[in-house]
PDB file of N, CA and C in Angstrom:
ATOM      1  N   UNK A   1     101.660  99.030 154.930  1.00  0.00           N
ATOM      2  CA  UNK A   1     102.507 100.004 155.571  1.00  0.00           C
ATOM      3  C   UNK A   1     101.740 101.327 155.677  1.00  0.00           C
ATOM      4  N   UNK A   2     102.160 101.815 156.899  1.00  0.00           N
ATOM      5  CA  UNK A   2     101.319 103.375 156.956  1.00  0.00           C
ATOM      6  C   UNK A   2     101.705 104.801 156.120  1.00  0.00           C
ATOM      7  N   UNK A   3     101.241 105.316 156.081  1.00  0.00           N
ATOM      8  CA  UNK A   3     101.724 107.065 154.896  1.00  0.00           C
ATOM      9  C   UNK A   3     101.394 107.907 155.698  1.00  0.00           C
ATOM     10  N   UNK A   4     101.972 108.745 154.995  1.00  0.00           N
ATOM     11  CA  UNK A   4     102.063 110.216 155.879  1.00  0.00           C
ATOM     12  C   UNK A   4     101.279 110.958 154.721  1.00  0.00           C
ATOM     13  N   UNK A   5     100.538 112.398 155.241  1.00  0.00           N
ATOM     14  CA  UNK A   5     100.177 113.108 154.236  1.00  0.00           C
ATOM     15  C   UNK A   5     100.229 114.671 154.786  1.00  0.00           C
ATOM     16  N   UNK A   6     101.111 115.276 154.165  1.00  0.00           N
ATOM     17  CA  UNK A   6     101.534 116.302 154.450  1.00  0.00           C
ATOM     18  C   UNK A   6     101.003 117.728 153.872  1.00  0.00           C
ATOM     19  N   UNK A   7     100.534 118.735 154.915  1.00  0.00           N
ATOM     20  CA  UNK A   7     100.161 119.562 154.036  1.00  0.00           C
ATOM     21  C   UNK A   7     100.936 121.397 153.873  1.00  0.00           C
ATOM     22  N   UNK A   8     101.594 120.798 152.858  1.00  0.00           N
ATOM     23  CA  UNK A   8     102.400 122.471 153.015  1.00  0.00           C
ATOM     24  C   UNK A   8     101.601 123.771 152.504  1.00  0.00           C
ATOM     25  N   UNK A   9     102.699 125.051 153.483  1.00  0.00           N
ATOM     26  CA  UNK A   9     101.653 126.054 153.671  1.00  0.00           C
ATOM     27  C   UNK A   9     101.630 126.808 152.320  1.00  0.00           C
ATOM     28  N   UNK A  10     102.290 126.149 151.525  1.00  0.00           N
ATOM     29  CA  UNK A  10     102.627 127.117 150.005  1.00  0.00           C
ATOM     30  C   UNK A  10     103.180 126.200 148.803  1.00  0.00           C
ATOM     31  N   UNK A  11     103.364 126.658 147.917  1.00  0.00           N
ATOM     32  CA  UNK A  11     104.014 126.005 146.443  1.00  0.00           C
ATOM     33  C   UNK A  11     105.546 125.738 146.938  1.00  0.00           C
ATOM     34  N   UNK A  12     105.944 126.584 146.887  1.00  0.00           N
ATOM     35  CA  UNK A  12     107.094 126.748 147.210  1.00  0.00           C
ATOM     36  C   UNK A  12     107.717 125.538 148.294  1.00  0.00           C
ATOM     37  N   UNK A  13     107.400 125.736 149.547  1.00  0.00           N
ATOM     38  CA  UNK A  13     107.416 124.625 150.059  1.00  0.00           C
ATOM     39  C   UNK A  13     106.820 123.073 149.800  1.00  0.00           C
ATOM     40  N   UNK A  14     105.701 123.096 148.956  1.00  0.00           N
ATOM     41  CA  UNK A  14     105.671 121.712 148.533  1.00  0.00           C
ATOM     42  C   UNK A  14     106.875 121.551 147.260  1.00  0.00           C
ATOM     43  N   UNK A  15     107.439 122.110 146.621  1.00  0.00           N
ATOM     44  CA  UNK A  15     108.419 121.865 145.643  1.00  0.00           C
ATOM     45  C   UNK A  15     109.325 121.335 147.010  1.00  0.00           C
ATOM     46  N   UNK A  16     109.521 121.886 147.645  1.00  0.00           N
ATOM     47  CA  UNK A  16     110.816 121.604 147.948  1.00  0.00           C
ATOM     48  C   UNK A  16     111.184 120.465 148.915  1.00  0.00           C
ATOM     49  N   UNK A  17     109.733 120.284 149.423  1.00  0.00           N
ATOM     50  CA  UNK A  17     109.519 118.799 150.239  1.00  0.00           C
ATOM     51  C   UNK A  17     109.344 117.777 148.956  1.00  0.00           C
ATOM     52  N   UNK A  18     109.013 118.001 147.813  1.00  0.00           N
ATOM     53  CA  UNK A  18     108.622 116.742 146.463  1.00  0.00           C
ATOM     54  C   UNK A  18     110.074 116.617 146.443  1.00  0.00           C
ATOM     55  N   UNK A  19     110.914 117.638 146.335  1.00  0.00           N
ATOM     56  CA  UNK A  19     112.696 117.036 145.893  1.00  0.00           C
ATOM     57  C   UNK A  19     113.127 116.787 146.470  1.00  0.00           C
ATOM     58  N   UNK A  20     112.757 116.855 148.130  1.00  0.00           N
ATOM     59  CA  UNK A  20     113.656 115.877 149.485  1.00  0.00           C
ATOM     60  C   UNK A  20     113.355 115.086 149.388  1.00  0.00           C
ATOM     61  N   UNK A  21     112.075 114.473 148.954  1.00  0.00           N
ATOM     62  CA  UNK A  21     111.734 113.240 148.902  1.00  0.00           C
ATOM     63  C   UNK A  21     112.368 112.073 147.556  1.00  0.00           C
ATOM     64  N   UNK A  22     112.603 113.267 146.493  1.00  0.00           N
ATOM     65  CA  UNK A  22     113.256 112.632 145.196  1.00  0.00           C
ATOM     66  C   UNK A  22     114.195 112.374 145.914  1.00  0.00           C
ATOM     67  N   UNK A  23     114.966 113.419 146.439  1.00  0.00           N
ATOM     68  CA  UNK A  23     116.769 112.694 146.707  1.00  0.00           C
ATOM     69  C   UNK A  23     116.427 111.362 147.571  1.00  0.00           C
ATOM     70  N   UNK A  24     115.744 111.556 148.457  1.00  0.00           N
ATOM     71  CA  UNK A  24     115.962 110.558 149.718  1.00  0.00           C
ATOM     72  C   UNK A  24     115.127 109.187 149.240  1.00  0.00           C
ATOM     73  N   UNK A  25     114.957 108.750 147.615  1.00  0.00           N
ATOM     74  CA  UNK A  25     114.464 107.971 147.015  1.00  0.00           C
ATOM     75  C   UNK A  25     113.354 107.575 147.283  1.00  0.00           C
ATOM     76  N   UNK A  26     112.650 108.572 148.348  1.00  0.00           N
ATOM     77  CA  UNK A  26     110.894 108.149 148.666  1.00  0.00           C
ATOM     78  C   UNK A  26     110.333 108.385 147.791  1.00  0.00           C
ATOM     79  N   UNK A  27     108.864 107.466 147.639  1.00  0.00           N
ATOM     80  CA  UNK A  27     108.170 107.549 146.693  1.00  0.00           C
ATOM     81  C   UNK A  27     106.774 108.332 147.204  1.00  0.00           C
ATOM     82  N   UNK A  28     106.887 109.762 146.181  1.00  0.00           N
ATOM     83  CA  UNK A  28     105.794 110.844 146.472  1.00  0.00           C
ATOM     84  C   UNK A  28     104.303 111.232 145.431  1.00  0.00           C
ATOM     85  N   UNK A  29     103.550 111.310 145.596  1.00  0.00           N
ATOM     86  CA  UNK A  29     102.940 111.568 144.831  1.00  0.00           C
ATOM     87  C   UNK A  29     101.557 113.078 145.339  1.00  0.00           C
ATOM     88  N   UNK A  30     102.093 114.229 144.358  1.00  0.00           N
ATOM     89  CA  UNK A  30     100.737 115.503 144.769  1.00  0.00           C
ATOM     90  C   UNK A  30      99.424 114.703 144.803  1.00  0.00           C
ATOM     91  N   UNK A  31      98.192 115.023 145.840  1.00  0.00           N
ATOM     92  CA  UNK A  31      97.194 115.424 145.211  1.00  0.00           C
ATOM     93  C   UNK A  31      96.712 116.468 145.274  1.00  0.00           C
ATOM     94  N   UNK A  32      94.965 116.636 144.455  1.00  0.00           N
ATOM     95  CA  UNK A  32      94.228 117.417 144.576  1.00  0.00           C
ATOM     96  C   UNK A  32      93.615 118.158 146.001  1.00  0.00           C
ATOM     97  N   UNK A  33      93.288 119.525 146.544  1.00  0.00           N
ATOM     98  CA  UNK A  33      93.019 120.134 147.159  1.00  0.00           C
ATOM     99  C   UNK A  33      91.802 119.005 147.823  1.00  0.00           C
ATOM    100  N   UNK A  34      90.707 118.947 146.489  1.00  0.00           N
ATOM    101  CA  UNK A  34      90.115 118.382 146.637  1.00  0.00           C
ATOM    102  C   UNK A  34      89.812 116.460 147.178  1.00  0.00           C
ATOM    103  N   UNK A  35      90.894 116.290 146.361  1.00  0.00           N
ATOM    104  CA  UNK A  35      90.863 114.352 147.199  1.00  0.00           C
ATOM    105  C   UNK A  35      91.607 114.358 148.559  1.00  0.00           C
ATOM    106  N   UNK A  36      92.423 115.465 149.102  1.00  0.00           N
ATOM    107  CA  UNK A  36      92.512 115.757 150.371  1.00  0.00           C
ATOM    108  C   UNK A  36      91.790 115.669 151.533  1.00  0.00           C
ATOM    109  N   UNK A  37      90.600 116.565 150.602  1.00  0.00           N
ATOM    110  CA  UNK A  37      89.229 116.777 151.790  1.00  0.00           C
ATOM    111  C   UNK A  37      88.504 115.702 151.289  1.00  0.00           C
ATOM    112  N   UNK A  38      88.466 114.990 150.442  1.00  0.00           N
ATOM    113  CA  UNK A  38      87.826 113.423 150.711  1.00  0.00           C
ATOM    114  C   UNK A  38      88.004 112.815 151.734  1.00  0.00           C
ATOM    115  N   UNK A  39      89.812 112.383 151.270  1.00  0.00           N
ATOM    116  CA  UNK A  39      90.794 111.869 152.108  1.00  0.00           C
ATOM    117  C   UNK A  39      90.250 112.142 153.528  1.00  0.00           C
ATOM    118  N   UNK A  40      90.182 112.955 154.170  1.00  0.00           N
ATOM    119  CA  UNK A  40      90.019 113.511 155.656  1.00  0.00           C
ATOM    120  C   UNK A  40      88.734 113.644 155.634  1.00  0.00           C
ATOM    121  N   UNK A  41      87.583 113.680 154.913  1.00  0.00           N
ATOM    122  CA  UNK A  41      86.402 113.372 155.567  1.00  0.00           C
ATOM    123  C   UNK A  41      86.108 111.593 155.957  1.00  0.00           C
ATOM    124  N   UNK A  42      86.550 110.998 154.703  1.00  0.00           N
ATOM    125  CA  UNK A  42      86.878 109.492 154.871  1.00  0.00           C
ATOM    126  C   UNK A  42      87.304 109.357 156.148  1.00  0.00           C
ATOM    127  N   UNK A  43      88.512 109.958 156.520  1.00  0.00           N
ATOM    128  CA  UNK A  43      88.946 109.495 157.824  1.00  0.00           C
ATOM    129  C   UNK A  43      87.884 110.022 159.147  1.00  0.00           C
ATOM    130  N   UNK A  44      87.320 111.153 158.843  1.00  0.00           N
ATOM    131  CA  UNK A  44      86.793 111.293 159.957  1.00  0.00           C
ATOM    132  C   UNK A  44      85.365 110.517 160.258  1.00  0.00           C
ATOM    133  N   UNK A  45      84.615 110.000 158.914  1.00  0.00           N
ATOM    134  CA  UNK A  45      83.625 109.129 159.036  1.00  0.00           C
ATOM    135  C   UNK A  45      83.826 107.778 159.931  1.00  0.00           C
ATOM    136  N   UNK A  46      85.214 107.400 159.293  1.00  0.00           N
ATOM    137  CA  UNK A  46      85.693 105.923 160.584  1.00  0.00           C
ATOM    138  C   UNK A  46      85.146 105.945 161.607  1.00  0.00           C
ATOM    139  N   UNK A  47      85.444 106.983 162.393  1.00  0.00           N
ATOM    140  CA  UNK A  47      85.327 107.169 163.872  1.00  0.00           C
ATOM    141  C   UNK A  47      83.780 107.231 164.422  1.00  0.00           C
ATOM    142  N   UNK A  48      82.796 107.363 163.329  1.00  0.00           N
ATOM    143  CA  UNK A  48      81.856 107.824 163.437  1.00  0.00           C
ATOM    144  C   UNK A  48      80.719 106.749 164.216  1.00  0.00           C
ATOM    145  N   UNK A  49      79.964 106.835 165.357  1.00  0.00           N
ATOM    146  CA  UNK A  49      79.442 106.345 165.596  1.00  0.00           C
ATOM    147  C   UNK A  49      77.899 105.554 164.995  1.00  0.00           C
ATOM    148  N   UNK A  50      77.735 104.241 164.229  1.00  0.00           N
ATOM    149  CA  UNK A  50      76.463 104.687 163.252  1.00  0.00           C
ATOM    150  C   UNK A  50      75.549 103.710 164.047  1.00  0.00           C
ATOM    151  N   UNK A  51      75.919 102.851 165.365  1.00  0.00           N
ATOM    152  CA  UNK A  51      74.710 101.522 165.469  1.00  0.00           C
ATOM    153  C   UNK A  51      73.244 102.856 165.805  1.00  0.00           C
ATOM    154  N   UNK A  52      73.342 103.814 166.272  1.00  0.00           N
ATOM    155  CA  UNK A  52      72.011 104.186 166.173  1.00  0.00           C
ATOM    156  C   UNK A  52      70.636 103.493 167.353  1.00  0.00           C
ATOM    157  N   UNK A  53      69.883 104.225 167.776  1.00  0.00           N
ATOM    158  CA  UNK A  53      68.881 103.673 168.533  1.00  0.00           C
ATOM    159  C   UNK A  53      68.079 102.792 167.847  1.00  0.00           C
ATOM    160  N   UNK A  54      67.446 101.608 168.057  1.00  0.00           N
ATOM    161  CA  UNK A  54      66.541 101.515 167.430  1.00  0.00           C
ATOM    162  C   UNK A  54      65.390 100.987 168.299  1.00  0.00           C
ATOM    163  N   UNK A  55      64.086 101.377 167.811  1.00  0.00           N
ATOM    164  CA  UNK A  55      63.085 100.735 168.400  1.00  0.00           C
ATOM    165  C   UNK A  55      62.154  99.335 168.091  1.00  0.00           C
ATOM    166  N   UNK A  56      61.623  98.959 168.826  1.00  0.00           N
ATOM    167  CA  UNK A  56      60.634  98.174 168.424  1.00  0.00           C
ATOM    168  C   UNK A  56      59.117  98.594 168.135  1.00  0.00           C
ATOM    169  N   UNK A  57      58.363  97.824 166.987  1.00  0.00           N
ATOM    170  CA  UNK A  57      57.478  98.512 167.047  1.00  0.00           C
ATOM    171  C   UNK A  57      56.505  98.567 167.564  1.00  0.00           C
ATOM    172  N   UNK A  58      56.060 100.046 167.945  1.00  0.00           N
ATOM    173  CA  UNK A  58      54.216  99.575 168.780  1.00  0.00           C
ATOM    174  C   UNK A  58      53.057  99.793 168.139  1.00  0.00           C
ATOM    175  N   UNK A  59      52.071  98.765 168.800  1.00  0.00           N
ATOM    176  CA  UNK A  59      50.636  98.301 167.646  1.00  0.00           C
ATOM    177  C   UNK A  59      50.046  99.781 168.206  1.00  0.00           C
ATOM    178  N   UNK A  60      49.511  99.895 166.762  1.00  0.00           N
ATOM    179  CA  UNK A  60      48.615 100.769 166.410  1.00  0.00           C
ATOM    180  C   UNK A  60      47.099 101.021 167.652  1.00  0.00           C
ATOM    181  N   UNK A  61      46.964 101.720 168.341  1.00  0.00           N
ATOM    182  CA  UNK A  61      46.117 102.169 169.195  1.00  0.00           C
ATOM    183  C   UNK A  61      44.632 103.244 168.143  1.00  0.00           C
ATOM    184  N   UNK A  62      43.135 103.001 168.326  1.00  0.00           N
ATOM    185  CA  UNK A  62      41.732 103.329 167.756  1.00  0.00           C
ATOM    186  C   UNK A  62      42.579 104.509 168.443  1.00  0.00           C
ATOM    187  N   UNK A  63      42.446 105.999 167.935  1.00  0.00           N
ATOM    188  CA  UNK A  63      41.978 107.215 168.057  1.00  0.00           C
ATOM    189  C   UNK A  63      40.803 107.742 168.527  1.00  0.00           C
ATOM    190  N   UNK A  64      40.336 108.314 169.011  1.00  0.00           N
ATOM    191  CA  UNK A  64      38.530 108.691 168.914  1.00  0.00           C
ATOM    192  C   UNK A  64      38.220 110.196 168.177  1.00  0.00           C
ATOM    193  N   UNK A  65      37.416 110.269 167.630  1.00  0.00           N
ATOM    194  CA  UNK A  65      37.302 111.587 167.464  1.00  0.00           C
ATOM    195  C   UNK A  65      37.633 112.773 167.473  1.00  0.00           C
ATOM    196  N   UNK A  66      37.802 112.786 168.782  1.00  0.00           N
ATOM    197  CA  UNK A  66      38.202 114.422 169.870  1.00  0.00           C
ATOM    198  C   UNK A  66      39.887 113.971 169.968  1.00  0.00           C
ATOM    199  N   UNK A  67      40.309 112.504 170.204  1.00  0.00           N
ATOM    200  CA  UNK A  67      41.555 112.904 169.547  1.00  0.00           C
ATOM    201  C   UNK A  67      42.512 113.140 168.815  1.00  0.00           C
ATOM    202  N   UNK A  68      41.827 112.597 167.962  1.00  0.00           N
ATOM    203  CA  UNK A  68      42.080 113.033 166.303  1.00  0.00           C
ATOM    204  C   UNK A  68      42.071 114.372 166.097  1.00  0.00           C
ATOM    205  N   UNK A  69      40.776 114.973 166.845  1.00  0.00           N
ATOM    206  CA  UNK A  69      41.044 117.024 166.586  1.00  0.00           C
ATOM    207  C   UNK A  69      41.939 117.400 167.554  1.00  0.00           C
ATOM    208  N   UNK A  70      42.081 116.411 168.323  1.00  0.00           N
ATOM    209  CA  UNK A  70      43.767 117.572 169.556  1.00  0.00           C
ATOM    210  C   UNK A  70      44.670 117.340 168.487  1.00  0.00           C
ATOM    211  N   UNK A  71      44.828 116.161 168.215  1.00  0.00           N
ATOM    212  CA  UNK A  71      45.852 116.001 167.474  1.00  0.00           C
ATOM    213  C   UNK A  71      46.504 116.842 166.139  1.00  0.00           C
ATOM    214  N   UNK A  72      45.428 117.289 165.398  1.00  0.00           N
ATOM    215  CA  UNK A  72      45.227 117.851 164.442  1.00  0.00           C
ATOM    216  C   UNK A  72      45.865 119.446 164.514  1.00  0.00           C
ATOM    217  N   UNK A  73      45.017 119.863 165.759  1.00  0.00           N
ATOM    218  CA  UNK A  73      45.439 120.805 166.414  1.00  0.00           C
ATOM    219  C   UNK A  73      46.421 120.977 166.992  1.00  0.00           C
ATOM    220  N   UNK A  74      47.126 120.151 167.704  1.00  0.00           N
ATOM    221  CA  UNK A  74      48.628 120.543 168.266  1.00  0.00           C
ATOM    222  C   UNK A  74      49.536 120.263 166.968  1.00  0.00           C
ATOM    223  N   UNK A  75      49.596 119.770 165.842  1.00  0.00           N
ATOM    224  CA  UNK A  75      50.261 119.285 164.614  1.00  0.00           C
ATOM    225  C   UNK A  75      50.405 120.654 164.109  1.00  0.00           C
ATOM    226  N   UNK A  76      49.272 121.364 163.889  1.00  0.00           N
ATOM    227  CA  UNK A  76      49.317 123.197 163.352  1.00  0.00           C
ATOM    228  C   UNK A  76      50.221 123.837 164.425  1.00  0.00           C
ATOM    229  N   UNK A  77      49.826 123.596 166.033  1.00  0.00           N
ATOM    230  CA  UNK A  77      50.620 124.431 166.436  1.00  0.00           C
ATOM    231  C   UNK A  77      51.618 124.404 166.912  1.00  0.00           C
ATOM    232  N   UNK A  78      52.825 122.905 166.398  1.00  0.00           N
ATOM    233  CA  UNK A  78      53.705 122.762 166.714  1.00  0.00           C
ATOM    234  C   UNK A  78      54.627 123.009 165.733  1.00  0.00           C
ATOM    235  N   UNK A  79      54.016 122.971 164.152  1.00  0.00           N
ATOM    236  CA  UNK A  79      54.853 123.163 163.130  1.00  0.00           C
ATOM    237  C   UNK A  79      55.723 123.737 162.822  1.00  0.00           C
ATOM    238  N   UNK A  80      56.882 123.431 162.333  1.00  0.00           N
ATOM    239  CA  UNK A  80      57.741 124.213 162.391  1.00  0.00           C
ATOM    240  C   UNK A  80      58.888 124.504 163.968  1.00  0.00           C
ATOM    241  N   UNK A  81      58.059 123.635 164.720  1.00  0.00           N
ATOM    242  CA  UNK A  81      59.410 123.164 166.076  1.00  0.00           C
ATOM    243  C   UNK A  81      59.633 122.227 166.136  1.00  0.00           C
ATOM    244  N   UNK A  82      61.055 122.128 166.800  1.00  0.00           N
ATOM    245  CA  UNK A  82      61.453 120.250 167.241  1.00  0.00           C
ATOM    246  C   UNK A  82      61.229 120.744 168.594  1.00  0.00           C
ATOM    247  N   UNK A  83      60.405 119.569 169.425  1.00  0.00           N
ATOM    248  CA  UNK A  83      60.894 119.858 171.016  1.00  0.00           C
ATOM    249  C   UNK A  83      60.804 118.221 170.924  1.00  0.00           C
ATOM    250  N   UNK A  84      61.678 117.694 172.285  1.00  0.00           N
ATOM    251  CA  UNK A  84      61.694 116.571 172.883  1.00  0.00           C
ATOM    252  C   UNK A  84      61.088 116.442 174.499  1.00  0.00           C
ATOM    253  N   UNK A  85      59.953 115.253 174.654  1.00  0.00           N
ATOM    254  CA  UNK A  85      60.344 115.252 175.830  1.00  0.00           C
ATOM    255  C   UNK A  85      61.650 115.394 176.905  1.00  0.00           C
ATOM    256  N   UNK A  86      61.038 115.587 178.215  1.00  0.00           N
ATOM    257  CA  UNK A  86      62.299 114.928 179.255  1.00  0.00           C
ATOM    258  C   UNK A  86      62.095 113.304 179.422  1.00  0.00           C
ATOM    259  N   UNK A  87      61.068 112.624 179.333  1.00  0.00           N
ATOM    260  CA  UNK A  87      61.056 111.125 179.407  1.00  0.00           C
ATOM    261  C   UNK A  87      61.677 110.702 178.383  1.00  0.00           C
ATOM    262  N   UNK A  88      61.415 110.904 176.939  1.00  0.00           N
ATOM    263  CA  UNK A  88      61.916 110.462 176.209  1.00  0.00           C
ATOM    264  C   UNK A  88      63.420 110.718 175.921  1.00  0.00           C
ATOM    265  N   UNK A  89      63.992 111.715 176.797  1.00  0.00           N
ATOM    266  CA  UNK A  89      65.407 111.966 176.544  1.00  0.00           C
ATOM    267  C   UNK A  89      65.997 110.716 177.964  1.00  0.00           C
ATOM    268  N   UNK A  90      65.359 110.519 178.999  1.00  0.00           N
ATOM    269  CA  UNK A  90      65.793 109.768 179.576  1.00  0.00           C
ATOM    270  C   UNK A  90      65.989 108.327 179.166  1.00  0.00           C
ATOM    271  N   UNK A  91      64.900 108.013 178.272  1.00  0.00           N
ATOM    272  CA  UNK A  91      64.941 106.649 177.662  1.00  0.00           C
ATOM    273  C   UNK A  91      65.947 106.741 176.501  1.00  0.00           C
ATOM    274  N   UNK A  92      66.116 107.684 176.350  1.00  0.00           N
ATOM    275  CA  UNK A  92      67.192 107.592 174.625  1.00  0.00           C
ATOM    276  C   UNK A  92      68.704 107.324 175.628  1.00  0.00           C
ATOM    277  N   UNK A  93      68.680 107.849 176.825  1.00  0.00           N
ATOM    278  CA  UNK A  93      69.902 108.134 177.687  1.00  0.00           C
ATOM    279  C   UNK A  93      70.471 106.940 178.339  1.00  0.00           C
ATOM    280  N   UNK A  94      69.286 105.930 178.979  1.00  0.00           N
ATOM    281  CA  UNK A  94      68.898 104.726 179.110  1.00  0.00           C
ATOM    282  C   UNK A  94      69.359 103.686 178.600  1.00  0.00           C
ATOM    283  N   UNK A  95      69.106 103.886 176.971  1.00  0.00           N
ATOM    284  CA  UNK A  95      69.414 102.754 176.338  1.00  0.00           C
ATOM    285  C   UNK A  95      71.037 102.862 175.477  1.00  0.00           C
ATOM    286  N   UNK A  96      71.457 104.212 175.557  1.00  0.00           N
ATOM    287  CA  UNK A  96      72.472 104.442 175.260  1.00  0.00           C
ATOM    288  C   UNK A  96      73.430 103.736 176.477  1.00  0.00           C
ATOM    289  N   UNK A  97      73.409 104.333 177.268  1.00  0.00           N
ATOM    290  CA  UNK A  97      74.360 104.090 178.279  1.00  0.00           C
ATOM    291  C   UNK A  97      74.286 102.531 178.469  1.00  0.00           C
ATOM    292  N   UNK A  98      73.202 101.857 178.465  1.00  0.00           N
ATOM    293  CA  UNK A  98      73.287 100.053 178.716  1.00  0.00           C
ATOM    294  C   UNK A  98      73.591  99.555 177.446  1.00  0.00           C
ATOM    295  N   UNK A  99      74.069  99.911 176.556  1.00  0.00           N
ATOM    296  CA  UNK A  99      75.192  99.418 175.743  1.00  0.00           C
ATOM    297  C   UNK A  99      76.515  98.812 175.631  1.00  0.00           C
TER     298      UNK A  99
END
């Protein structure tokens, strides 16, 4: 069976919703502030989308030298940013949508 969980704006009013519920022989029980916001993060995880992209993997490609030092070099001077391609946002877009 489903529950309700109610959140009153004060003491006062939760007293007085716990004794409507005594008279009207429902069965009530307080919780914590805290197992509330469990409660409702729990619920909002449900919804949560988790299958995630995934790839396959690709074989390892020889480096040469000189690109090993671009590499090296754009690694220093990218540090500390995220950027994304536009191809690669099309392929993430791609494989999302043919789902």
């Amino acid at each position: 069976m489903d529950s309700i969980l109610i959140s009153p704006k004060d003491d006062e009013e939760l007293e007085y919703v716990l004794q409507l519920l005594k008279t009207l022989e429902i069965v009530a029980q307080k919780i914590s502030e805290k197992d509330k916001d469990d409660f409702e993060l729990a619920n909002l995880m449900k919804d949560v989308d988790v299958t995630g992209i995934v790839r396959e993997e690709s074989k390892a490609v020889k480096l040469s030298v000189d690109q090993i030092a671009l590499l090296v070099k754009s690694e220093k001077e990218i540090s500390g940013k995220t950027f994304v391609t536009e191809k690669q946002i099309q392929v993430d877009e791609d494989e999302w949508l043919s789902k």
